[in-house]
C-alpha atoms as a PDB file:
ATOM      1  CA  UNK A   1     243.748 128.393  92.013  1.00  0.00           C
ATOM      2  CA  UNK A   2     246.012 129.741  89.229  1.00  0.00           C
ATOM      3  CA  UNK A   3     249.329 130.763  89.475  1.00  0.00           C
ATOM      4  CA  UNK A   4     249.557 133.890  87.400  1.00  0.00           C
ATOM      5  CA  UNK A   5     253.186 133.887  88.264  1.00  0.00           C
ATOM      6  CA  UNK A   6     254.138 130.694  86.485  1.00  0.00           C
ATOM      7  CA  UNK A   7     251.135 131.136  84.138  1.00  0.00           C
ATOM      8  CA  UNK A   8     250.176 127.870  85.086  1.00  0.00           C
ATOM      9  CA  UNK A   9     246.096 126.755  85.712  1.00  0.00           C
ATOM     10  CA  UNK A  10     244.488 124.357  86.918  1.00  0.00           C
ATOM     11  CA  UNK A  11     244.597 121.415  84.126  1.00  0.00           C
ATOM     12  CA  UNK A  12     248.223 122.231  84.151  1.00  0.00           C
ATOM     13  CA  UNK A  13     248.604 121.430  87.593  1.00  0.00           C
ATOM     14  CA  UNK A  14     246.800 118.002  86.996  1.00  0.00           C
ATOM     15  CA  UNK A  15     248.926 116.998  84.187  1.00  0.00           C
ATOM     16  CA  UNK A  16     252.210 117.417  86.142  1.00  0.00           C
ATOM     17  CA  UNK A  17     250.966 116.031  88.528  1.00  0.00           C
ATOM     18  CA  UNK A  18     249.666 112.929  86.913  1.00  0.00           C
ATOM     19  CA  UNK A  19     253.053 113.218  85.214  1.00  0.00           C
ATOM     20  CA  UNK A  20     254.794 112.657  88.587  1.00  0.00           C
ATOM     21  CA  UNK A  21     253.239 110.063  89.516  1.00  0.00           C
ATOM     22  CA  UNK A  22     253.649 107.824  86.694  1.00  0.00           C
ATOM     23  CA  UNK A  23     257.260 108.538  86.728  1.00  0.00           C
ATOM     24  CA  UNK A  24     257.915 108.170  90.202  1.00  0.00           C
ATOM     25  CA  UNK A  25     254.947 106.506  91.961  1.00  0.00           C
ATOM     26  CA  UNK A  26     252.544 107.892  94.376  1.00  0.00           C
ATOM     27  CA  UNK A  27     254.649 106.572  97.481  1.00  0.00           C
ATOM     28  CA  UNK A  28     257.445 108.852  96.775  1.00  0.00           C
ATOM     29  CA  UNK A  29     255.148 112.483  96.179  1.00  0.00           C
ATOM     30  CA  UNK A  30     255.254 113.299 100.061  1.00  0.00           C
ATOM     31  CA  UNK A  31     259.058 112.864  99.959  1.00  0.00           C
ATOM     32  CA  UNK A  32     259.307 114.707  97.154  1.00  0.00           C
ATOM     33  CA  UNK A  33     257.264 117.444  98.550  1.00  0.00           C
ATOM     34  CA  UNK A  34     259.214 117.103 101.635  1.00  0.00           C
ATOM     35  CA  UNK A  35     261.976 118.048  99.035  1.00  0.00           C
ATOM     36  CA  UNK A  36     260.618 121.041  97.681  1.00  0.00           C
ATOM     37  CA  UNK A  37     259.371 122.251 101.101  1.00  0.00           C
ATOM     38  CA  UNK A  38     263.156 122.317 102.315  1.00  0.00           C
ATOM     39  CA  UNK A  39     264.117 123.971  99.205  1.00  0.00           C
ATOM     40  CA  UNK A  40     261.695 126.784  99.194  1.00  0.00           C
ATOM     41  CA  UNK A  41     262.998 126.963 103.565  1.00  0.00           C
ATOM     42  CA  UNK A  42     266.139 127.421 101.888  1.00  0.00           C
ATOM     43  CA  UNK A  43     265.496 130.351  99.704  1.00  0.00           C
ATOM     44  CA  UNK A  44     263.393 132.029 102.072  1.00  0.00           C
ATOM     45  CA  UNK A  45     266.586 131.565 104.867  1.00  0.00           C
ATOM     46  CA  UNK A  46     268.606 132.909 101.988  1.00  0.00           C
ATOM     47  CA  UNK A  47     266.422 135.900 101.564  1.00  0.00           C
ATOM     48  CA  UNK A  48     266.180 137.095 104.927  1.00  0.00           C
ATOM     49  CA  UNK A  49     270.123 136.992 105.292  1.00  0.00           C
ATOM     50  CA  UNK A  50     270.571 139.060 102.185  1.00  0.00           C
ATOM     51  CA  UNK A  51     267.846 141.029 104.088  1.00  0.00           C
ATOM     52  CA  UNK A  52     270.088 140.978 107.248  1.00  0.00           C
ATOM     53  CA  UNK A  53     273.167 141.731 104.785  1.00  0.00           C
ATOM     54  CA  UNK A  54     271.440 145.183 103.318  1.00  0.00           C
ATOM     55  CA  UNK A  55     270.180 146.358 106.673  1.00  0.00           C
ATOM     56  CA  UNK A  56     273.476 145.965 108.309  1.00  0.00           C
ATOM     57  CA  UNK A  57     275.686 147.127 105.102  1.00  0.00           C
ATOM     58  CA  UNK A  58     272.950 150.339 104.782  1.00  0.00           C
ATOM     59  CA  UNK A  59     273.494 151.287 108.840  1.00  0.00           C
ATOM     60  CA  UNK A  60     277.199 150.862 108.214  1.00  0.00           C
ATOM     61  CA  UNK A  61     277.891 153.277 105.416  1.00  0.00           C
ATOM     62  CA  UNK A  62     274.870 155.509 106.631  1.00  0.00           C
ATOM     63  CA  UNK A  63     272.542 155.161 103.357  1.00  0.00           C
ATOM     64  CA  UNK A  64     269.085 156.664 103.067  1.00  0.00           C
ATOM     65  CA  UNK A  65     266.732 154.938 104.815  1.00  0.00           C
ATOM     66  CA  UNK A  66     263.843 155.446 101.831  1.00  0.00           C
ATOM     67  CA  UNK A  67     266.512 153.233 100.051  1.00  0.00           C
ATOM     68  CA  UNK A  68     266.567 150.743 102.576  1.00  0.00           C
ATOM     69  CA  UNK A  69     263.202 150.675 103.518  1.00  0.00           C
ATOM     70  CA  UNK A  70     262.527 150.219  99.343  1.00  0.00           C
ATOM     71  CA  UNK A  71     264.795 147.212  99.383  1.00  0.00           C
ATOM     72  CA  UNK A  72     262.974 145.498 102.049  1.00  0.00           C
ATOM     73  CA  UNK A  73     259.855 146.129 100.240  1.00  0.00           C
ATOM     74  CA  UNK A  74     260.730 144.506  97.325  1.00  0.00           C
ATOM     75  CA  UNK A  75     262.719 141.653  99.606  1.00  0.00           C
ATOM     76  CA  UNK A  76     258.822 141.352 101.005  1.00  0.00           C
ATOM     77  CA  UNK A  77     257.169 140.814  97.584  1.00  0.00           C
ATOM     78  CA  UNK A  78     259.588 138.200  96.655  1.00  0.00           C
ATOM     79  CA  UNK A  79     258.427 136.033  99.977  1.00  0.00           C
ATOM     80  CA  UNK A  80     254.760 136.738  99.213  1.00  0.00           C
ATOM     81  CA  UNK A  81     255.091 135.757  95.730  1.00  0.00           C
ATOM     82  CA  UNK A  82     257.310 132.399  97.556  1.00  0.00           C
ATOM     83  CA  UNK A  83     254.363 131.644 100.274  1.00  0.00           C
ATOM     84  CA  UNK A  84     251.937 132.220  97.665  1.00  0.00           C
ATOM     85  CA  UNK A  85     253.941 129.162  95.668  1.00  0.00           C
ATOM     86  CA  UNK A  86     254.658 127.071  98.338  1.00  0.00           C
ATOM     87  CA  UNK A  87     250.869 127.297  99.478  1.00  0.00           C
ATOM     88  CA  UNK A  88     249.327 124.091  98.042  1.00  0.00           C
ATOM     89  CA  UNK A  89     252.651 122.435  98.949  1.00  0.00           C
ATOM     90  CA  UNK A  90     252.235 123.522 102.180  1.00  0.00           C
ATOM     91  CA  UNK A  91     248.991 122.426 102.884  1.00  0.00           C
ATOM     92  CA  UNK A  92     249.263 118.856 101.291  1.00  0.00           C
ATOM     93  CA  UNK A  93     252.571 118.089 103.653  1.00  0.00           C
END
């Protein structure tokens, strides 16, 4: 699987990898990607209230909805492209 978004392949991925665990060991790689699993919760939490924040803010002042509904389109892509990175994590926790 490459990830066209970090332009990062597959070798890549091994060499971090092996990377990580000669620096920290391989009995600390599920707590680290415990870590990043929280973090990436985070941002999508974050999303969805800026989300929440438009939607409520556009309603308010009585914007265009093709606005609105362009925003949340493009709110959308950016949690794709987040599952889409948080995939392998995801599956190895």
């Amino acid at each position: 699987m490459e990830l066209s978004l970090l332009f990062i392949g597959g070798p890549e991925i091994f060499i971090v990898l092996l990377i990580v665990i000669v620096f920290f060991g391989a009995d600390k790689i599920p707590e680290i990607a415990r870590g990043l699993g929280k973090g990436m919760r985070q941002i999508k939490d974050a999303t969805n209230d800026i989300k929440r924040e438009i939607n409520d803010t556009a309603q308010k002042q009585g914007l265009n909805n093709d606005i609105v509904s362009d925003i949340k389109k493009e709110v959308n892509d950016v949690k794709e492209n987040i599952d889409d990175l948080t995939g392998p994590i995801k599956r190895n926790m």
